[in-house]
Each structure stands twice: as C-alpha cells, then as structure tokens.
PDB file of N, CA and C in Angstrom:
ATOM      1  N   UNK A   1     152.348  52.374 212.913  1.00  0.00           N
ATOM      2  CA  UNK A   1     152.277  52.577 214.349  1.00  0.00           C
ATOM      3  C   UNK A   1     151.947  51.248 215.025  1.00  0.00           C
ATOM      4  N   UNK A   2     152.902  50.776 216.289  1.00  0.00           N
ATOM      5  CA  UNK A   2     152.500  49.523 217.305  1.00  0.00           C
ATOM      6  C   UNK A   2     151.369  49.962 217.051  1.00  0.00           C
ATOM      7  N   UNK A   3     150.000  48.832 217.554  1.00  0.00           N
ATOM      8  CA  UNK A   3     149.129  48.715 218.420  1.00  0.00           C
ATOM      9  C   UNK A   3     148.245  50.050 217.924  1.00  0.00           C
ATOM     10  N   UNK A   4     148.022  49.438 216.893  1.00  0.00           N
ATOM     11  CA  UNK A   4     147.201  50.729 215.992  1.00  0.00           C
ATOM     12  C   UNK A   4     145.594  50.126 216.085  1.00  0.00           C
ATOM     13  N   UNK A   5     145.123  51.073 216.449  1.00  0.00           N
ATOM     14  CA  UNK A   5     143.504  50.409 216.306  1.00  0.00           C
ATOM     15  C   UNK A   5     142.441  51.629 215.938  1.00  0.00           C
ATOM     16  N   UNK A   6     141.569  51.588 214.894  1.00  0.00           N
ATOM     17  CA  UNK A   6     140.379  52.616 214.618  1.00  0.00           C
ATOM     18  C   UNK A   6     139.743  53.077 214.535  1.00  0.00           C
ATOM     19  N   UNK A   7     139.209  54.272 214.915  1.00  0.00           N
ATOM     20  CA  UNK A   7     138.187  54.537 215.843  1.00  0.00           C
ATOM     21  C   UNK A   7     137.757  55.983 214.231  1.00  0.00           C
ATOM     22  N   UNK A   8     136.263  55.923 214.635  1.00  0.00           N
ATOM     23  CA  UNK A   8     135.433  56.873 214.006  1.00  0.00           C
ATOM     24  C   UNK A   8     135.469  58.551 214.486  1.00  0.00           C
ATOM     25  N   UNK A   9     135.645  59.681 213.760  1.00  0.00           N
ATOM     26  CA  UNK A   9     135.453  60.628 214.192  1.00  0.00           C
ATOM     27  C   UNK A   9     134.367  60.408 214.947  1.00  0.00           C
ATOM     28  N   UNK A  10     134.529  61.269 215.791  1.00  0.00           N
ATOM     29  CA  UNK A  10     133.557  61.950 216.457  1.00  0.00           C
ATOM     30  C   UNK A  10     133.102  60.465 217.834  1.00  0.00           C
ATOM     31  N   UNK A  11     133.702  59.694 217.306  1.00  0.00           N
ATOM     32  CA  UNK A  11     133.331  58.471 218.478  1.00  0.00           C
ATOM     33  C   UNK A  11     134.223  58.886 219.799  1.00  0.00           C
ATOM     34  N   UNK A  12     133.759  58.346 221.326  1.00  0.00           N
ATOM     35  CA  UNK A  12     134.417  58.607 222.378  1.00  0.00           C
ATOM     36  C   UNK A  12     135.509  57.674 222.564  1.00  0.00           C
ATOM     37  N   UNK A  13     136.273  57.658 223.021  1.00  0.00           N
ATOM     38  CA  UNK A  13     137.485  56.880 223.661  1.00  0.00           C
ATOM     39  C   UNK A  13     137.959  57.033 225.088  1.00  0.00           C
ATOM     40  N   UNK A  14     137.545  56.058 225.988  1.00  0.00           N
ATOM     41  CA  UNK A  14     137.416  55.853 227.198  1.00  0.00           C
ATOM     42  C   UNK A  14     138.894  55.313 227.400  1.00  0.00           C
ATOM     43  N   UNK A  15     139.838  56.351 228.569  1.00  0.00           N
ATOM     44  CA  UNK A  15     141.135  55.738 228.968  1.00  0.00           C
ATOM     45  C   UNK A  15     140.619  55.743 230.262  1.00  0.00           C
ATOM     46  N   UNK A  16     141.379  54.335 230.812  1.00  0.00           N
ATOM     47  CA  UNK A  16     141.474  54.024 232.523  1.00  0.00           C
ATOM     48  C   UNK A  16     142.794  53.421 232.325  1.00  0.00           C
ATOM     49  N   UNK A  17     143.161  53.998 233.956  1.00  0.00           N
ATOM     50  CA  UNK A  17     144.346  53.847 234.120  1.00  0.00           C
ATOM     51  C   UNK A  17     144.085  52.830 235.947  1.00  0.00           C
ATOM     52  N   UNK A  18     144.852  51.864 236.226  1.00  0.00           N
ATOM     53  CA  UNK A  18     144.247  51.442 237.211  1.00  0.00           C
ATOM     54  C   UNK A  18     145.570  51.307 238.876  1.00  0.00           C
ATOM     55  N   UNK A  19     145.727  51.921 239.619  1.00  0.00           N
ATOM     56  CA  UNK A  19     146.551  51.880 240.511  1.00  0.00           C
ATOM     57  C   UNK A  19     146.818  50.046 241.104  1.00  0.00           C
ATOM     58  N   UNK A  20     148.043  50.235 241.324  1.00  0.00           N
ATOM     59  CA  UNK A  20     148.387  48.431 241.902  1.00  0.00           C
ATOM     60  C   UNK A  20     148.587  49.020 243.136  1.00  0.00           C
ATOM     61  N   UNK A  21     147.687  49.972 244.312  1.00  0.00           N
ATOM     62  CA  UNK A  21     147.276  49.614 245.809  1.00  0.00           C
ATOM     63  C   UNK A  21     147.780  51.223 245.935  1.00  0.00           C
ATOM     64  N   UNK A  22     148.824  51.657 245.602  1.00  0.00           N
ATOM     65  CA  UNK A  22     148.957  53.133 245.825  1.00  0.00           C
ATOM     66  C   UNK A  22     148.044  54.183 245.136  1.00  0.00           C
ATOM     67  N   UNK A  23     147.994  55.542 245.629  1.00  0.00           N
ATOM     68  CA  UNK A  23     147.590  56.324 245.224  1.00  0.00           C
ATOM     69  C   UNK A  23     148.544  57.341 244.153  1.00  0.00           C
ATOM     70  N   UNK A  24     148.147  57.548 242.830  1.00  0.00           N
ATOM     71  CA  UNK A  24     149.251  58.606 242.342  1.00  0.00           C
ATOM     72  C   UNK A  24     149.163  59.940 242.824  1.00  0.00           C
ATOM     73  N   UNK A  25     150.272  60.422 242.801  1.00  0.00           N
ATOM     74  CA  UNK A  25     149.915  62.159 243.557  1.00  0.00           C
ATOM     75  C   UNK A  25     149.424  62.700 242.509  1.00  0.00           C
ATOM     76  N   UNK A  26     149.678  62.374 241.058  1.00  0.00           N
ATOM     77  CA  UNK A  26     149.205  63.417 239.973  1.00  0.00           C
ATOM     78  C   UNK A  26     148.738  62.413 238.873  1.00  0.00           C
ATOM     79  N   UNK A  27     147.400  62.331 238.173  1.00  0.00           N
ATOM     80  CA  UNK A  27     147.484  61.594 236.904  1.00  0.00           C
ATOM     81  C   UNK A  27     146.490  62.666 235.727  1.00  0.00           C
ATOM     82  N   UNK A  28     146.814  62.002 234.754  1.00  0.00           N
ATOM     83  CA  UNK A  28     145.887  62.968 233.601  1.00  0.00           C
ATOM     84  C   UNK A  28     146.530  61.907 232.276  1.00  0.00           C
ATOM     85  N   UNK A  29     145.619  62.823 231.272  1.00  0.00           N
ATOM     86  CA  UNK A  29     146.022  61.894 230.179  1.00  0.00           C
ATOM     87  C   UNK A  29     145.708  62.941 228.947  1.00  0.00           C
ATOM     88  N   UNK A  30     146.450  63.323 228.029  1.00  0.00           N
ATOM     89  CA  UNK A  30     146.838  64.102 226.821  1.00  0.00           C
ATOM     90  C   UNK A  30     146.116  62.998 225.516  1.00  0.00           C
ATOM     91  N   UNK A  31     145.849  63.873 224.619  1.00  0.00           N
ATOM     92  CA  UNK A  31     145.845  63.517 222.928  1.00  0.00           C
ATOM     93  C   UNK A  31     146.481  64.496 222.456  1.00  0.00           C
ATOM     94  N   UNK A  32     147.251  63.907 221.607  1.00  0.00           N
ATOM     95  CA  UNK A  32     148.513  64.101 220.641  1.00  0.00           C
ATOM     96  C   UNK A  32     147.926  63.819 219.097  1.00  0.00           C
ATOM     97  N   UNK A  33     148.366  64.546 218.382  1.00  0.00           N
ATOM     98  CA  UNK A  33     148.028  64.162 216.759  1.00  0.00           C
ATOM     99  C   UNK A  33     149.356  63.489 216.151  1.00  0.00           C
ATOM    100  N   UNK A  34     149.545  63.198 215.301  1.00  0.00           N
ATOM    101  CA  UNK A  34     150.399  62.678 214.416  1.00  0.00           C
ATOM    102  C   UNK A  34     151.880  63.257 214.267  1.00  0.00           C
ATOM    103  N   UNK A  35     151.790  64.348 214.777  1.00  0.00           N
ATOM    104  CA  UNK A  35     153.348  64.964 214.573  1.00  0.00           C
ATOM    105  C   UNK A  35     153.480  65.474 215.992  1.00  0.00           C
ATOM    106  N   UNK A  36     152.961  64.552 217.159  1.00  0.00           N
ATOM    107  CA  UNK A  36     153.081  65.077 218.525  1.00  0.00           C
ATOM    108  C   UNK A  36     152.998  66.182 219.036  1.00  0.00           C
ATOM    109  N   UNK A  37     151.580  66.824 218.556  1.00  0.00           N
ATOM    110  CA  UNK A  37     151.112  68.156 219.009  1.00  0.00           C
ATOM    111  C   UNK A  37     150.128  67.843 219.985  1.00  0.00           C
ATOM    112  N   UNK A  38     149.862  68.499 220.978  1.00  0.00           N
ATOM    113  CA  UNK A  38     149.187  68.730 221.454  1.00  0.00           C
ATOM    114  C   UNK A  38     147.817  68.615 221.363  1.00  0.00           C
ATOM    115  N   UNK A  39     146.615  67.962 221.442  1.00  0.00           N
ATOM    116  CA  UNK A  39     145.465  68.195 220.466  1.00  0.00           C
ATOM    117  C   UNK A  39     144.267  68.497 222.034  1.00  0.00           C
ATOM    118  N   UNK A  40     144.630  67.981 223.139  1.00  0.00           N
ATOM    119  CA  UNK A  40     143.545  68.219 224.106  1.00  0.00           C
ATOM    120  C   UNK A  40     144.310  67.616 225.557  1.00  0.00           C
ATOM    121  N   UNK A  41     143.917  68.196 226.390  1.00  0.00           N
ATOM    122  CA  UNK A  41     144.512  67.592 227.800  1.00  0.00           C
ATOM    123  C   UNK A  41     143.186  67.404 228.667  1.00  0.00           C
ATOM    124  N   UNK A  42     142.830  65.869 229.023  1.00  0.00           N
ATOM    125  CA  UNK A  42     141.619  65.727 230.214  1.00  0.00           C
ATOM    126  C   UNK A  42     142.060  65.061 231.200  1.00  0.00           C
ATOM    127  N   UNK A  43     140.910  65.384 232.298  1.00  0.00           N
ATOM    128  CA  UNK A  43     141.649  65.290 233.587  1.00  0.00           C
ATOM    129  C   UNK A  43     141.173  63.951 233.745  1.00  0.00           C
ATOM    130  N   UNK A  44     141.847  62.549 234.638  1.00  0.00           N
ATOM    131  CA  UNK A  44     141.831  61.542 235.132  1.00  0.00           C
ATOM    132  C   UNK A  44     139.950  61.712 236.093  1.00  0.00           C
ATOM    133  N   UNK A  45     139.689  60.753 236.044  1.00  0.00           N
ATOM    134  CA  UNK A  45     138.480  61.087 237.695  1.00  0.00           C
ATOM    135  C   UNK A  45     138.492  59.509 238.199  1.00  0.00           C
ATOM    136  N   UNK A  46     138.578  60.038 239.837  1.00  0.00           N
ATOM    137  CA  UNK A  46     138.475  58.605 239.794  1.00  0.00           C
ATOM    138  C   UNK A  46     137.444  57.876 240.566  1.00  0.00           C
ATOM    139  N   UNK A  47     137.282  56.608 240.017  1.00  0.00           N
ATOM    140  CA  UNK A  47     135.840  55.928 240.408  1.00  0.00           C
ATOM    141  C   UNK A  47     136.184  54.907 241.763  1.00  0.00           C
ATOM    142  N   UNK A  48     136.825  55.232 242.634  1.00  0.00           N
ATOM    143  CA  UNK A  48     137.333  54.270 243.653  1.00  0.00           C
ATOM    144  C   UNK A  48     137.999  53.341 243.572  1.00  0.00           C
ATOM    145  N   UNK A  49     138.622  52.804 244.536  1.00  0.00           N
ATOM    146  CA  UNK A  49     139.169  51.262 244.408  1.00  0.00           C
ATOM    147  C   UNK A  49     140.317  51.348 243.519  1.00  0.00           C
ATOM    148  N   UNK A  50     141.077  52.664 243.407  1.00  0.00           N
ATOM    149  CA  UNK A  50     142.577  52.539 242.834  1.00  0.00           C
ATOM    150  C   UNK A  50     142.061  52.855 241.080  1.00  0.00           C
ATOM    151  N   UNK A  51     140.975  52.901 240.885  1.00  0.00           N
ATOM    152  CA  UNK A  51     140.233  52.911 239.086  1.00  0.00           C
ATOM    153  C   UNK A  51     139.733  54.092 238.891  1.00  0.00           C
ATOM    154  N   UNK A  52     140.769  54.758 237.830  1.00  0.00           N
ATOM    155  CA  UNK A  52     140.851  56.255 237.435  1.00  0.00           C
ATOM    156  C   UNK A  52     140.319  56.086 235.311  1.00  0.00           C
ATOM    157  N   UNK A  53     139.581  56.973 235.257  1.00  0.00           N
ATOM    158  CA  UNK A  53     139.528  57.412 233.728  1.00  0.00           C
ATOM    159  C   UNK A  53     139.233  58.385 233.677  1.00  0.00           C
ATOM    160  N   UNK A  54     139.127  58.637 232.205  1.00  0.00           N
ATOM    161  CA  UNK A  54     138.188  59.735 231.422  1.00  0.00           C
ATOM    162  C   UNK A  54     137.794  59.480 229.764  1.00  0.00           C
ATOM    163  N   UNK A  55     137.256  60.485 229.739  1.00  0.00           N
ATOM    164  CA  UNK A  55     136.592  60.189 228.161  1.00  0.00           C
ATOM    165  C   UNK A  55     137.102  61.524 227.247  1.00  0.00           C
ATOM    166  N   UNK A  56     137.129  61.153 225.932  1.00  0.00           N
ATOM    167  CA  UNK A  56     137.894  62.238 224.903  1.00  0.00           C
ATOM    168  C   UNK A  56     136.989  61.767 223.612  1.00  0.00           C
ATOM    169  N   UNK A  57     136.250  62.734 223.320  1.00  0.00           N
ATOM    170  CA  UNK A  57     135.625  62.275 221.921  1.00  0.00           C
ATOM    171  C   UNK A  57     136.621  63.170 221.184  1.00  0.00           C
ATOM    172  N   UNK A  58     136.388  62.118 219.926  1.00  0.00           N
ATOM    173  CA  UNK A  58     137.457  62.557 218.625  1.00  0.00           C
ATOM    174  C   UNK A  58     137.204  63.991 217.615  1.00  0.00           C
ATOM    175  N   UNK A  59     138.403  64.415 217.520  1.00  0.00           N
ATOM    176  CA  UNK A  59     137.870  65.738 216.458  1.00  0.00           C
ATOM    177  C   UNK A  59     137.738  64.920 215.084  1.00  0.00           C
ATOM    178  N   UNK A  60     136.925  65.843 214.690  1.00  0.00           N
ATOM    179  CA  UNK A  60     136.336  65.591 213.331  1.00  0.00           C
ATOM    180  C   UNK A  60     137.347  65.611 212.203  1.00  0.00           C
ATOM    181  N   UNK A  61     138.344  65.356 212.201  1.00  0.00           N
ATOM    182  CA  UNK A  61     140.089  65.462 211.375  1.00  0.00           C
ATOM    183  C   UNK A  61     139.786  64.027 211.065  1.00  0.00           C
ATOM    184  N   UNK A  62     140.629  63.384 210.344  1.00  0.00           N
ATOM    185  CA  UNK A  62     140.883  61.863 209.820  1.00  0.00           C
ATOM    186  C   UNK A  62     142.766  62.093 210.088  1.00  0.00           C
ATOM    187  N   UNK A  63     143.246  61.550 210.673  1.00  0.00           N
ATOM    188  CA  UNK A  63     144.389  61.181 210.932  1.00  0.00           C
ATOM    189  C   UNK A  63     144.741  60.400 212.049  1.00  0.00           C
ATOM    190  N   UNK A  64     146.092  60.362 212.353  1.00  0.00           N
ATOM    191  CA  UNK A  64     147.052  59.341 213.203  1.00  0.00           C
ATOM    192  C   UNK A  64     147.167  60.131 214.576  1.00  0.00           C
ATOM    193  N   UNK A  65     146.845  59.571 216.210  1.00  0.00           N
ATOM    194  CA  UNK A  65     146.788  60.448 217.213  1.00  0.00           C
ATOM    195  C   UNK A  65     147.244  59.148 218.284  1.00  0.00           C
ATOM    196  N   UNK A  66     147.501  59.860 219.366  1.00  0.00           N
ATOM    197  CA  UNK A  66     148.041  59.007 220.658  1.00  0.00           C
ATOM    198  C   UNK A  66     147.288  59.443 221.482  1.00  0.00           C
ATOM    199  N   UNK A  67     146.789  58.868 222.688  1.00  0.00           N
ATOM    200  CA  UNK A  67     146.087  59.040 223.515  1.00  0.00           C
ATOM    201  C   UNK A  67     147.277  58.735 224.762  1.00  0.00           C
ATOM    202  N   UNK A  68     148.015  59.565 225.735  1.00  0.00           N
ATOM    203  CA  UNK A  68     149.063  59.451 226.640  1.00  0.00           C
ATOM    204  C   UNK A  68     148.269  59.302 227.876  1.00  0.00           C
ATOM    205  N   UNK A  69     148.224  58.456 228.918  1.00  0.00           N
ATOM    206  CA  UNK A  69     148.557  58.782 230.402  1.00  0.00           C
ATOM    207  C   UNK A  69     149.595  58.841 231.169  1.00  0.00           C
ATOM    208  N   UNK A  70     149.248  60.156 231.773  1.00  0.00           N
ATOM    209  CA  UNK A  70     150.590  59.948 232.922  1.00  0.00           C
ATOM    210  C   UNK A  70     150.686  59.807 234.384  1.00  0.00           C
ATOM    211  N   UNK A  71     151.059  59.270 235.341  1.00  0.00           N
ATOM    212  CA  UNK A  71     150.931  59.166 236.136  1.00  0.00           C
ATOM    213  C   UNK A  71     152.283  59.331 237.459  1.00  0.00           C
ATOM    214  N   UNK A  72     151.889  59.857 238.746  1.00  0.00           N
ATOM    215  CA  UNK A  72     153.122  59.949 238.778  1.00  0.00           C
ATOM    216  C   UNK A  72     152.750  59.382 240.411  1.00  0.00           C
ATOM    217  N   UNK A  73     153.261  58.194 240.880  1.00  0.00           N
ATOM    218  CA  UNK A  73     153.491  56.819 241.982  1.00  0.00           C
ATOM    219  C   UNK A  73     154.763  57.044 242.915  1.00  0.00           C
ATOM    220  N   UNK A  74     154.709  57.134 244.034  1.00  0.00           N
ATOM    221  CA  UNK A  74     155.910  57.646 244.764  1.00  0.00           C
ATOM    222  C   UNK A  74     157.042  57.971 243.792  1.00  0.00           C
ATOM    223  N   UNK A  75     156.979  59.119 243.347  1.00  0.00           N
ATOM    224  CA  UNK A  75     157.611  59.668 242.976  1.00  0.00           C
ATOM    225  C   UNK A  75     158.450  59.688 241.466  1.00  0.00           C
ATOM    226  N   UNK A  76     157.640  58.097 241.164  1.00  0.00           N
ATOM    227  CA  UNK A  76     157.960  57.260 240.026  1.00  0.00           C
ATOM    228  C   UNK A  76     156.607  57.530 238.646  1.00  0.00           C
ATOM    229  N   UNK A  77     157.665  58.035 237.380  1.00  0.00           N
ATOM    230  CA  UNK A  77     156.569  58.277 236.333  1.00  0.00           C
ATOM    231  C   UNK A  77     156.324  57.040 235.636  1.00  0.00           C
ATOM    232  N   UNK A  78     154.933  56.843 235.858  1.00  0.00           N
ATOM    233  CA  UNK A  78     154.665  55.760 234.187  1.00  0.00           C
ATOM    234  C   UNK A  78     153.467  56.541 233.481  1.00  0.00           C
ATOM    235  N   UNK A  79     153.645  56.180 232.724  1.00  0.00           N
ATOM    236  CA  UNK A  79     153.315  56.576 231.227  1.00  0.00           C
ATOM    237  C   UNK A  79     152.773  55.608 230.146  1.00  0.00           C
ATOM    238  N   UNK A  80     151.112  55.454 229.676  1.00  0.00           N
ATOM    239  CA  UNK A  80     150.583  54.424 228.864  1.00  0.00           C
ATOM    240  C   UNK A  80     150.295  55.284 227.681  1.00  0.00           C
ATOM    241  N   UNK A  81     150.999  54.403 226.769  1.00  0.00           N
ATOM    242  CA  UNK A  81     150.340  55.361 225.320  1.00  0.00           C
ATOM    243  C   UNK A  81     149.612  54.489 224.346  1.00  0.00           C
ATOM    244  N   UNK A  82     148.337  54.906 223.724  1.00  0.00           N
ATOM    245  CA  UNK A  82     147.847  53.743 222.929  1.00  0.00           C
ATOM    246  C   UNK A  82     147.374  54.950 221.716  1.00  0.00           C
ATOM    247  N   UNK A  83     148.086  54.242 220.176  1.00  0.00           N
ATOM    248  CA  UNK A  83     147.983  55.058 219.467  1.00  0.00           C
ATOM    249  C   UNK A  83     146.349  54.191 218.314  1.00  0.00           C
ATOM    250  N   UNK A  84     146.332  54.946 217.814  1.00  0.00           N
ATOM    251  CA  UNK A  84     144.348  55.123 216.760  1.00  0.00           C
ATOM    252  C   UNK A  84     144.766  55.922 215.660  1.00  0.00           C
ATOM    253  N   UNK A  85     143.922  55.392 214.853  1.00  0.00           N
ATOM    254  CA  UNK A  85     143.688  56.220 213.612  1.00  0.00           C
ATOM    255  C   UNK A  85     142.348  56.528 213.795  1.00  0.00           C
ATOM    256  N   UNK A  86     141.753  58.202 213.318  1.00  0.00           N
ATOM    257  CA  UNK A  86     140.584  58.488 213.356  1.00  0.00           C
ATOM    258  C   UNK A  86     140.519  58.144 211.828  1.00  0.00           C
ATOM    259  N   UNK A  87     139.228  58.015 211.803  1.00  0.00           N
ATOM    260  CA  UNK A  87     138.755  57.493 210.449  1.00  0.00           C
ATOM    261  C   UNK A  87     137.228  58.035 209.879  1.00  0.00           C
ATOM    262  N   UNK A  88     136.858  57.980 209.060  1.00  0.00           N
ATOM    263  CA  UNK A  88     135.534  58.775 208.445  1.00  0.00           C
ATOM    264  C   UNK A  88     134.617  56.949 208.531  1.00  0.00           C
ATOM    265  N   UNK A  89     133.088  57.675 208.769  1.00  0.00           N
ATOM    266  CA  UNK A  89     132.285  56.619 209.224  1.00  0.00           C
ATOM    267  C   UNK A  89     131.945  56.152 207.712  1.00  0.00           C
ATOM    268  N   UNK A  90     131.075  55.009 207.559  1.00  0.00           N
ATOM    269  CA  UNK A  90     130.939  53.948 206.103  1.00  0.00           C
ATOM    270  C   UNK A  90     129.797  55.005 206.497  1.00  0.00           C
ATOM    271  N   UNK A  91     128.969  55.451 205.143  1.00  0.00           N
ATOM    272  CA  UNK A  91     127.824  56.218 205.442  1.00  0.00           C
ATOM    273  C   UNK A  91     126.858  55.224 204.895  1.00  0.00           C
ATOM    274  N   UNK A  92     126.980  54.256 204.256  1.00  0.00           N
ATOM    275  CA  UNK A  92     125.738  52.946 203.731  1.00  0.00           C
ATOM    276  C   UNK A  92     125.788  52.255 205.154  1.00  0.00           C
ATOM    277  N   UNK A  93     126.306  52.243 206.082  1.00  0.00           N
ATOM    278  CA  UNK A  93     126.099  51.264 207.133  1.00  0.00           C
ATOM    279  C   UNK A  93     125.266  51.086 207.824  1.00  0.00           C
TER     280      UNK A  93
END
C-alpha cells in the first residue's frame, strides 16, 4: 500500500481536512478495512477558520485499513485517503 504508515490497536488517529477559503456543504470521513468494507463512519467537526477533523480510535483487529475523507466544495468532490496498518503493541516496551 502507497503511503503506508503504523499505528497501534487501540491508538487514536486524528483526520483534518482543511478548506482553501470555501465552505464544504457536506464533509465526513469513513474507515475501511482491507477488502474495502466499511469498518466505521465519523462525522467531520469543525474548529473554525476553514479547519475541520475528527478522531477514530482503532479496533482491536491487526490488519490493513484506509481512513477516507470526503468532501463536497461547490459542488466539486475531493476525497483524501491515507492508508495504516494496525499493528499489536511491543509489550516489553
């Protein structure tokens, strides 16, 4: 997977998505598992000044997942996807 990076069960993963001066009429952002299922849908919130997130802690699974935003800008969709591997924590650490 591009742009693979790894994150611990059960750790949070903070998506922001950031507007260039417009407002979107609709944004949110999905996790997907490995065979593009569905795994959770949270809602965007936004903190002013065009700067939208949210937070998704990880299920306790070990596998390959995408974290999607979508957004939708006069009328125009974009879409950021950044994919993770969940992973089991070092327990000597």
């Amino acid at each position: 997977m591009a742009d693979q990076i790894k994150r611990i069960i059960g750790d949070t993963i903070k998506v922001s998505w950031v507007s260039s001066g417009v407002t979107p009429s609709t944004i949110s952002a999905a996790v997907y598992n490995g065979s593009e299922t569905l795994v959770n849908s949270v809602a965007m919130t936004s903190s002013g000044a065009g700067h939208y997130w949210s937070s998704y802690t990880l299920v306790n699974t070990v596998g390959y997942y995408a974290v999607k935003t979508h957004a939708v800008v006069s009328a125009a969709p974009y879409i950021n996807k950044i994919n993770f591997k969940a992973i089991t924590g070092d327990v000597d650490g």
